[in-house]
Protein backbone atom coordinates (compact mmCIF):
# COMPACT_ATOMS: atom_id res chain seq x y z
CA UNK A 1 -183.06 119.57 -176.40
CA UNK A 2 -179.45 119.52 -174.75
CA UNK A 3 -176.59 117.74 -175.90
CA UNK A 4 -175.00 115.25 -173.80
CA UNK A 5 -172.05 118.16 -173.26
CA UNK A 6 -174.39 120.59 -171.86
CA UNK A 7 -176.09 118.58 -169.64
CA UNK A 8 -172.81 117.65 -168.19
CA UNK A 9 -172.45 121.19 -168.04
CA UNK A 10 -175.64 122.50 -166.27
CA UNK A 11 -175.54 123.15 -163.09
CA UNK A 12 -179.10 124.19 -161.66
CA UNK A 13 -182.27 123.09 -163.65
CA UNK A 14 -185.84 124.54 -162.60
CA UNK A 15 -188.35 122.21 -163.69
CA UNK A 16 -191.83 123.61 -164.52
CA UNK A 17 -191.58 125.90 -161.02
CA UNK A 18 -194.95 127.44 -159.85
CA UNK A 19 -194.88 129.82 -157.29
CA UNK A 20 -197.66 131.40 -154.98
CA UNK A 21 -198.22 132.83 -151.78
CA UNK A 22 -201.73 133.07 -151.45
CA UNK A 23 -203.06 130.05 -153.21
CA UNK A 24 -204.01 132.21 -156.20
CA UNK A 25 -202.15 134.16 -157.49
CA UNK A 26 -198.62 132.55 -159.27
CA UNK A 27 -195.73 134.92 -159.08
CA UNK A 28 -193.97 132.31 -160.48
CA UNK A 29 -195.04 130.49 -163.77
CA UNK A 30 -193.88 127.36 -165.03
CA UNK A 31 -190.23 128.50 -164.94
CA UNK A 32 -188.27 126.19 -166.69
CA UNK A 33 -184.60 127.84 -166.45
CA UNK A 34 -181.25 126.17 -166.98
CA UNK A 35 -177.55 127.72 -165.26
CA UNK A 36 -174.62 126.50 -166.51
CA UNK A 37 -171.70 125.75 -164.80
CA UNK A 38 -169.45 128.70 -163.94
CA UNK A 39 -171.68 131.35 -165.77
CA UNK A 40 -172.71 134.72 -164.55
CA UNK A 41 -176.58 134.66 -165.28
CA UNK A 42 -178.65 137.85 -163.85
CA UNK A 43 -182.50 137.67 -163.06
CA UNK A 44 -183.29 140.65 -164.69
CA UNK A 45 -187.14 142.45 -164.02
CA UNK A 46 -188.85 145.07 -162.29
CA UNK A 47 -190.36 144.93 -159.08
CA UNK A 48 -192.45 141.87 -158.57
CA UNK A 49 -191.51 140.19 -161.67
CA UNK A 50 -190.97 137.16 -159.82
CA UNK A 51 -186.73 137.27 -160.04
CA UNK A 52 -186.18 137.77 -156.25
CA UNK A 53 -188.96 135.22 -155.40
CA UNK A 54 -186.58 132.67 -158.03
CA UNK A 55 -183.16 133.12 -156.25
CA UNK A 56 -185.21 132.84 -152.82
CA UNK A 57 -186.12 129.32 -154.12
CA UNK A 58 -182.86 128.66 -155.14
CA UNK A 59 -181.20 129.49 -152.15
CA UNK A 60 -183.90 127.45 -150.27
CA UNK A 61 -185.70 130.50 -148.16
CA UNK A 62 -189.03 129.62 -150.39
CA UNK A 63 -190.67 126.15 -151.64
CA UNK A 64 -191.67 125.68 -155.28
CA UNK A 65 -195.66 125.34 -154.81
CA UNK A 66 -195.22 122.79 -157.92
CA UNK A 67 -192.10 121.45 -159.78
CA UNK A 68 -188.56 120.98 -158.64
CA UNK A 69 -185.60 122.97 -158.68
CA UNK A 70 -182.38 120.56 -159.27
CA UNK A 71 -178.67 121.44 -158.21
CA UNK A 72 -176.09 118.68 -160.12
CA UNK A 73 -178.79 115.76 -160.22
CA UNK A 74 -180.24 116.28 -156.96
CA UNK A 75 -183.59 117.57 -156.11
CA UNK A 76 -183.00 120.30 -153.44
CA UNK A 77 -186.81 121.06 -153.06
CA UNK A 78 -187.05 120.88 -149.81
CA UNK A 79 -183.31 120.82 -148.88
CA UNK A 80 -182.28 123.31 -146.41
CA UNK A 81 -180.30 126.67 -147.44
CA UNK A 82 -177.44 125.68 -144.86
CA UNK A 83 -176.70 121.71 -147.15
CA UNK A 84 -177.42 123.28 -150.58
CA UNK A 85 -173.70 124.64 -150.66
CA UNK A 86 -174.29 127.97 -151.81
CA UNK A 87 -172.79 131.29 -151.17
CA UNK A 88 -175.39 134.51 -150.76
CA UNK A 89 -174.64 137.79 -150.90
CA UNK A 90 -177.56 140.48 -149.68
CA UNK A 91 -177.87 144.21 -150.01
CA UNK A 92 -177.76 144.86 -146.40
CA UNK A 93 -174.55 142.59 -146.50
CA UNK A 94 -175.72 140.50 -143.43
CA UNK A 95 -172.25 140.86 -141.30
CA UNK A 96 -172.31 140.11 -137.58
CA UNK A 97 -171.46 143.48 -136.04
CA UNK A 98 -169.65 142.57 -133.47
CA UNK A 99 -167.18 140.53 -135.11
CA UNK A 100 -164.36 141.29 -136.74
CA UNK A 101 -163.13 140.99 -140.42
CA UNK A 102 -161.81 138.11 -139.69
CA UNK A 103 -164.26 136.34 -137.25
CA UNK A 104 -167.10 137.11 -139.84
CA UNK A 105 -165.01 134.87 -142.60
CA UNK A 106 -164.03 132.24 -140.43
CA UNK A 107 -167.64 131.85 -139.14
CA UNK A 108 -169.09 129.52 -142.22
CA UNK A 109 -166.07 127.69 -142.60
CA UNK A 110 -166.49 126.71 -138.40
CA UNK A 111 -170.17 126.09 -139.43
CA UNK A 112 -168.66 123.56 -141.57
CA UNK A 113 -165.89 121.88 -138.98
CA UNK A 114 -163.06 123.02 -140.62
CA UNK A 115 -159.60 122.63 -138.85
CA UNK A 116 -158.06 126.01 -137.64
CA UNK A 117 -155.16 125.63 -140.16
CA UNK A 118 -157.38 125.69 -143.06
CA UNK A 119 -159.53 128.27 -141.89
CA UNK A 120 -156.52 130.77 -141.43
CA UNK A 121 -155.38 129.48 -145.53
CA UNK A 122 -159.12 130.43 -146.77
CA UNK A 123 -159.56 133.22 -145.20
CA UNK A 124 -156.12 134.99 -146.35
CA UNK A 125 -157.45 133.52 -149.69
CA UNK A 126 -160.86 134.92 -149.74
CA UNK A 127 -159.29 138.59 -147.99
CA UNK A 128 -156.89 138.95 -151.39
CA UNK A 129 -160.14 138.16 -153.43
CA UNK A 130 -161.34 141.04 -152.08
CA UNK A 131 -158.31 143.32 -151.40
CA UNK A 132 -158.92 143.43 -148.13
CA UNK A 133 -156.00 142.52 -146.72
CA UNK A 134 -154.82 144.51 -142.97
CA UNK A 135 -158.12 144.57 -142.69
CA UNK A 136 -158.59 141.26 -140.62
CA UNK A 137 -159.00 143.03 -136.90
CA UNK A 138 -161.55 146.11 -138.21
CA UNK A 139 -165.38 145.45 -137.40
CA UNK A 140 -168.17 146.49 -139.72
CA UNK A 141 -168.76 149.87 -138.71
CA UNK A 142 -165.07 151.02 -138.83
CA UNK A 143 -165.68 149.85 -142.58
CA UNK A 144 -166.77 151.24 -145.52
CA UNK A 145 -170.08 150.91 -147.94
CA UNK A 146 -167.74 149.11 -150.22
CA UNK A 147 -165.61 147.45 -147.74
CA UNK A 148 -168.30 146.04 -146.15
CA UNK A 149 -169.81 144.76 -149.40
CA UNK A 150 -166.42 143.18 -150.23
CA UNK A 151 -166.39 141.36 -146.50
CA UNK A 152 -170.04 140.01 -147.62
CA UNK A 153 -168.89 138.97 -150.81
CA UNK A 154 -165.49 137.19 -149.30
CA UNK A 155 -167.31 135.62 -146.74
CA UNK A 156 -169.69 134.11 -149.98
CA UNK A 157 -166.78 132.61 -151.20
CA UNK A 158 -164.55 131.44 -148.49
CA UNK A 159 -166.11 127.81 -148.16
CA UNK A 160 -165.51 127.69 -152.16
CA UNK A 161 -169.34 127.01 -152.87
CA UNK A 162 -170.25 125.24 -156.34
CA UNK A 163 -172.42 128.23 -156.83
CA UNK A 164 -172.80 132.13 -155.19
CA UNK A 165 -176.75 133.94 -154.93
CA UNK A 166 -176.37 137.94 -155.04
CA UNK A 167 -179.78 139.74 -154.13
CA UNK A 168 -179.48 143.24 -155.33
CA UNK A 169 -176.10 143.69 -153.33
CA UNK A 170 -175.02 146.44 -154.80
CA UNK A 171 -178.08 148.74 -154.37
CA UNK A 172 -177.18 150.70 -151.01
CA UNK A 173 -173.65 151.96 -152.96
CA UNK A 174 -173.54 155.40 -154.33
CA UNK A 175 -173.17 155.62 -158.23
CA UNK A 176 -169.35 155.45 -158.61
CA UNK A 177 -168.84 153.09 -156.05
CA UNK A 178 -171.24 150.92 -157.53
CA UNK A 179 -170.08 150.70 -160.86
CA UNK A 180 -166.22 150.49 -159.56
CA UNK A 181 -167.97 147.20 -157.66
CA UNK A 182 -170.03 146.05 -160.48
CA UNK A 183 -166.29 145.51 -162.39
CA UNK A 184 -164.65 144.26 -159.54
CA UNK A 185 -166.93 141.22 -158.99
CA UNK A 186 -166.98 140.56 -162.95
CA UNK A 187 -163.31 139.74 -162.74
CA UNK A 188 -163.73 138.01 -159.67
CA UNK A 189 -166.03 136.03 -161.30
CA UNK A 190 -163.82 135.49 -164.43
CA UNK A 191 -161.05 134.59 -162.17
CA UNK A 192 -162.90 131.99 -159.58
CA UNK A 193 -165.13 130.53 -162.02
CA UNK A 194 -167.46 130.05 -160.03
CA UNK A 195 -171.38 129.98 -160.93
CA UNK A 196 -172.87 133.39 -159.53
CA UNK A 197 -177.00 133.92 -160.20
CA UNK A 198 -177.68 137.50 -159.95
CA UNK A 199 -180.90 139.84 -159.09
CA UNK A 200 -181.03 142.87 -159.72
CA UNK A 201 -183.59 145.53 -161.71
CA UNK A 202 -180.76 147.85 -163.14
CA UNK A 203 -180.42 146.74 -166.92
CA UNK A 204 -177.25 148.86 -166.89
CA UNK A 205 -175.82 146.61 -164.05
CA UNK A 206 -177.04 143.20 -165.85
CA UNK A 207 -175.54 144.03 -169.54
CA UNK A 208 -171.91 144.82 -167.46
CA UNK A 209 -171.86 141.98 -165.75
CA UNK A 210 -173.77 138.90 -167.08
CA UNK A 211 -172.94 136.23 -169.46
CA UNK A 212 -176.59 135.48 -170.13
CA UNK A 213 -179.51 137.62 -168.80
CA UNK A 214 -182.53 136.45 -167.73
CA UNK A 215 -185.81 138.94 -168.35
CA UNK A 216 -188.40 138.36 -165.83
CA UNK A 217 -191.95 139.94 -165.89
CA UNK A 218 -195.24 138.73 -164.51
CA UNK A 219 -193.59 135.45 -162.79
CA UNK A 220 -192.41 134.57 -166.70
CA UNK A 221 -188.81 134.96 -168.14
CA UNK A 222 -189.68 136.82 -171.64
CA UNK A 223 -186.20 136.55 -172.83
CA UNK A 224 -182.74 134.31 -172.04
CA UNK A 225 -180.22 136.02 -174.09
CA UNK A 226 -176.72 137.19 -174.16
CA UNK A 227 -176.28 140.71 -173.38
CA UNK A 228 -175.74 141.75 -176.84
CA UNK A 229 -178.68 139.50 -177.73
CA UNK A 230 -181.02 140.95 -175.56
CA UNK A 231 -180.13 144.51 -176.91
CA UNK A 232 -179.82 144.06 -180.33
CA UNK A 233 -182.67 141.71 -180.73
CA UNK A 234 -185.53 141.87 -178.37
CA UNK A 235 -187.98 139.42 -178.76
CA UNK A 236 -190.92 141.10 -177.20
CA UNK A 237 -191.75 144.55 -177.19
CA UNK A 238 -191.43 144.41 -173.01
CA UNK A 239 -187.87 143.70 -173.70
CA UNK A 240 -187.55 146.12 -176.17
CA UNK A 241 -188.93 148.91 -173.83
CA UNK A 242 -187.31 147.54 -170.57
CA UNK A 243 -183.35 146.99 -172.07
CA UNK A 244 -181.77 150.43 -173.20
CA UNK A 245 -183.86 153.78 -174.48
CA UNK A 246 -186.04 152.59 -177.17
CA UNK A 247 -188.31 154.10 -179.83
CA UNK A 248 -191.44 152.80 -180.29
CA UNK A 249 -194.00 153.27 -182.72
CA UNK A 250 -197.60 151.93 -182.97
CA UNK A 251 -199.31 150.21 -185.88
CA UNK A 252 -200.50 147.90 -188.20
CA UNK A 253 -199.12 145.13 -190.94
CA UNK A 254 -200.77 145.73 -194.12
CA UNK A 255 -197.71 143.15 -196.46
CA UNK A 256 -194.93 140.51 -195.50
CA UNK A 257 -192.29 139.41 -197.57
CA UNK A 258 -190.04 136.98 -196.26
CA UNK A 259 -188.46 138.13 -193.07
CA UNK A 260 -189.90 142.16 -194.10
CA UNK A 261 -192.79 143.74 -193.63
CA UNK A 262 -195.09 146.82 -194.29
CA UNK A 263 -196.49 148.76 -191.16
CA UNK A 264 -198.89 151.63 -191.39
CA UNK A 265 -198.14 153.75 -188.58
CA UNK A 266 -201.01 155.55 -186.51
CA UNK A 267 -201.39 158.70 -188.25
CA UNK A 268 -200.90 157.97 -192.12
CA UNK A 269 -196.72 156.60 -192.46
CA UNK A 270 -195.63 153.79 -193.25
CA UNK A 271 -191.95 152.20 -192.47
CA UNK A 272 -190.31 149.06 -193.71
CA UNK A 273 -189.26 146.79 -190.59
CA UNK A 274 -187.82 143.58 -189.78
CA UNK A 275 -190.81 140.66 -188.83
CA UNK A 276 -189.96 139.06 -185.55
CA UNK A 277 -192.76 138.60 -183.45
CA UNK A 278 -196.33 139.09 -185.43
CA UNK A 279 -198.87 136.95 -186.83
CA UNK A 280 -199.88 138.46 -190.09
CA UNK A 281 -200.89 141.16 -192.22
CA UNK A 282 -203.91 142.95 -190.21
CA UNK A 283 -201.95 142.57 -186.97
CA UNK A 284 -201.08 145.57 -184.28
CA UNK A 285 -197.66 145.79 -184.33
CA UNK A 286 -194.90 148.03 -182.48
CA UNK A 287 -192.04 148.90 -183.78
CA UNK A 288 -189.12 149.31 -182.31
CA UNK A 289 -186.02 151.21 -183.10
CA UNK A 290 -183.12 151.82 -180.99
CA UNK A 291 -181.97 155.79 -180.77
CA UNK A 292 -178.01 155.08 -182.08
CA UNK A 293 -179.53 153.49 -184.88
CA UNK A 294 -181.14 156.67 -186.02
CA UNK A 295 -179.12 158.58 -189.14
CA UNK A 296 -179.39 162.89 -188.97
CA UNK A 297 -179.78 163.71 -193.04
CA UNK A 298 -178.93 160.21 -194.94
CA UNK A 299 -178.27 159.98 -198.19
CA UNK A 300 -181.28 159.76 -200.17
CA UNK A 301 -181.93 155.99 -200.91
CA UNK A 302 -178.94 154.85 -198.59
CA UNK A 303 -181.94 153.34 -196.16
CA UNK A 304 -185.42 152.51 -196.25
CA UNK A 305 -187.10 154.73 -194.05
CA UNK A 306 -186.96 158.45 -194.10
CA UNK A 307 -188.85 160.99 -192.59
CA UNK A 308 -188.99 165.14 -191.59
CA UNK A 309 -189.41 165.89 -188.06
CA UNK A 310 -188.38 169.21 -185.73
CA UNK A 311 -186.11 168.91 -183.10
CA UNK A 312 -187.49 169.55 -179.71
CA UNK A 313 -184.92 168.97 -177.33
CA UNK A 314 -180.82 168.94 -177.52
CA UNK A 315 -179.41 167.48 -174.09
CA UNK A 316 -174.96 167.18 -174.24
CA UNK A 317 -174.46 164.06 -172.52
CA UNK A 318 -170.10 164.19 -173.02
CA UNK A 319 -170.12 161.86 -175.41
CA UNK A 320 -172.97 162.03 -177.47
CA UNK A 321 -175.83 164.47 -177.60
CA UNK A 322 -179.52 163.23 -176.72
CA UNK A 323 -181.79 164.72 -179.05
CA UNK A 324 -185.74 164.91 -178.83
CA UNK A 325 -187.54 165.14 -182.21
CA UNK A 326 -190.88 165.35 -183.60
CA UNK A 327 -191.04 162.63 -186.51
CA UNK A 328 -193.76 160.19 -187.70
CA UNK A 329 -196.22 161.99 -184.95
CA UNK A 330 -194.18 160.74 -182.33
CA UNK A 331 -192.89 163.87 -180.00
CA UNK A 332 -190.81 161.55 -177.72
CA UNK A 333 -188.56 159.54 -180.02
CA UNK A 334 -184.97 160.36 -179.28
CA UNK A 335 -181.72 160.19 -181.52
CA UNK A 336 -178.20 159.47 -180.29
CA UNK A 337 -175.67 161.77 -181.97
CA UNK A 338 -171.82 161.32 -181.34
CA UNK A 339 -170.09 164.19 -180.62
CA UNK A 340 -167.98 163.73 -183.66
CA UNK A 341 -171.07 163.91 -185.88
CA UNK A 342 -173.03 166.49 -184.22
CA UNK A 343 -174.64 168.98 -187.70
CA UNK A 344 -175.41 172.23 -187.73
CA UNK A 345 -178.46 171.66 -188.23
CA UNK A 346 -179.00 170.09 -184.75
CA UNK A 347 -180.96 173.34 -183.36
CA UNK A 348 -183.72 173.28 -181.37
CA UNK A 349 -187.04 173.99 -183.52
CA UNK A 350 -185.17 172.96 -186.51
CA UNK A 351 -186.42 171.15 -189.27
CA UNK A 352 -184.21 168.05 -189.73
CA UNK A 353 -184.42 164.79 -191.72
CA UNK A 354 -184.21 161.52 -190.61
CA UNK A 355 -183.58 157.79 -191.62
CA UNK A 356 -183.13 154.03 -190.28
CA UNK A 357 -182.72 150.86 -191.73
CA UNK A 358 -185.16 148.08 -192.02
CA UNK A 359 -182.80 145.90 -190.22
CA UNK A 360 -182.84 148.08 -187.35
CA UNK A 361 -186.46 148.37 -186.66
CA UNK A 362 -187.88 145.52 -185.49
CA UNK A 363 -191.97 144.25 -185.57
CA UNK A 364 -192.67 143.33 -182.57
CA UNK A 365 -196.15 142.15 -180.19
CA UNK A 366 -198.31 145.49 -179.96
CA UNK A 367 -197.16 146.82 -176.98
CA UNK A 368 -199.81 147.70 -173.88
């Protein structure tokens, strides 16, 4: 239940949404979503999870087949995009090739009747934004990846909308460019204030940028979390396996004891872990255990769980090595070692010994 405060403070409410194409089959599953005012909130999924499908709504492209979306305290079901008063960014970047710079920014504020004085103020505005400006006579194709995406994203926010859509609009960018991008429109963000709602199926991109992420899968959001949240505390073991490199182990409770538990693993070990999402003692269970949390030789008794394995695989990522071991039957499960911890005994075909924390490995749904 919100307070009085935050329902002041939301800005877009989905209210048991349905979704479906062909009459039977929902991509969209009574979604019942909140966005708070000036937030950065990604849709978060993999393809056809249903995010795309719930910005398309948003924006008014696509109908709710049931429930209502809300924008302030007005039903915008069947509003059209062009009175909803929202900005959209796409991947393509959507600018009319044969205008200019200029010409494309000035275009929604015309749309909109305003006077030629303003229109000169918000587009100067909405060029610095972007730092873009000496840029105003260029066309498209004399442009940049980048530059273009910047003249997409100013043109989002020259009318000053209460809230700015971005469909994957970052996706044609090469790797650097992207992630130079992915910081610049954070801090335009901070800056503006403005409420953005974000798609996009790069968890790397969502935990940079968002102030809440939204995991979709099957049409259903699994998990609304903070960033850190979402990492550190997966509810499900799809967002355990979808957010960061995870280790996962299958198995079974056999005790619980307050927020602990007891899991047999397949193949005769057992490790202590923390209960979060199981029934009882009997249930499947997988465990989950992210690779930074692993320790290479603890102290013996400093954590719950230790084991032998044989490392398999050393990869020198810069800052850290990746390394593949053998442990608990498991052939894939990876450890993150910092450079500034990196053992001797880190060989490949080594024997090694290894240990985790109860705190750090989490009981979650038996994974599929």
């Amino acid at each position: 239940m919100m307070t009085e405060a935050e329902d002041r403070n939301r800005l877009v409410r989905f209210d048991n949404v349905d979704k479906t194409f062909d009459g039977e089959t929902l991509v969209i599953k009574k979604l019942n979503l909140d966005i708070m005012r000036g937030e950065f909130l990604t849709l978060l999924g993999p393809s056809g999870s249903g995010k795309t499908t719930t910005l398309m709504m948003l924006a008014g492209f696509e109908t709710p087949t049931h429930g209502q979306i809300y924008i302030g305290d007005k039903a915008v079901g069947h509003t059209p995009p062009h009175k909803r008063n929202i900005g959209i960014v796409f991947q393509d970047y959507a600018l009319f090739p044969h205008m200019t710079v200029r010409e494309n920014l000035a275009f929604p504020l015309q749309v909109r009747k305003v006077s030629k004085g303003d229109i000169d103020e918000k587009v100067s505005k909405a060029l610095g934004m972007v730092e873009l400006e000496g840029f105003e006579a260029r066309r498209p194709k004399q442009l940049s990846g980048g530059q273009q995406q910047r003249v997409a994203l100013a043109r989002a926010l020259v009318f000053e909308p209460q809230l700015v859509l971005m469909d994957e609009p970052l996706g044609a960018l090469d790797k650097n460019l992207r992630e130079q991008m992915q910081y610049e429109i954070k801090h335009i963000h901070e800056n503006l204030g403005v409420t953005v709602v974000y798609v996009t199926h790069d968890q790397r991109e969502a935990m940079t940028m968002s102030s809440r992420v939204a995991v979709f899968d099957h049409g259903v959001v699994q998990q609304l979390s903070t960033p850190d949240v979402l990492y550190e505390k997966p509810e499900n073991s799809f967002v355990a396996q979808f957010v960061g490199e995870n280790n996962k182990f299958a198995g079974k409770i056999t005790a619980i004891a307050g927020d602990r538990c007891t899991v047999d693993i397949d193949g005769g070990w057992t490790v202590k872990a923390l209960t979060v999402n199981v029934d009882g003692i009997g249930d499947r269970t997988s465990l989950s255990l992210r690779p930074e949390r692993v320790i290479v030789n603890p102290a013996e008794g400093s954590v719950e769980n230790m084991f032998d394995g044989r490392v398999e695989e050393l990869i020198y990522l810069g800052d850290h090595i990746r390394t593949r071991v053998n442990v608990c039957g498991n052939d894939d499960f990876v450890v993150k070692v910092p450079n500034s911890q990196v053992h001797s005994a880190l060989e490949k075909g080594r024997k090694i010994r290894l240990g985790w924390s109860s705190d750090d490995c989490r009981s979650l749904d038996a994974f599929s």
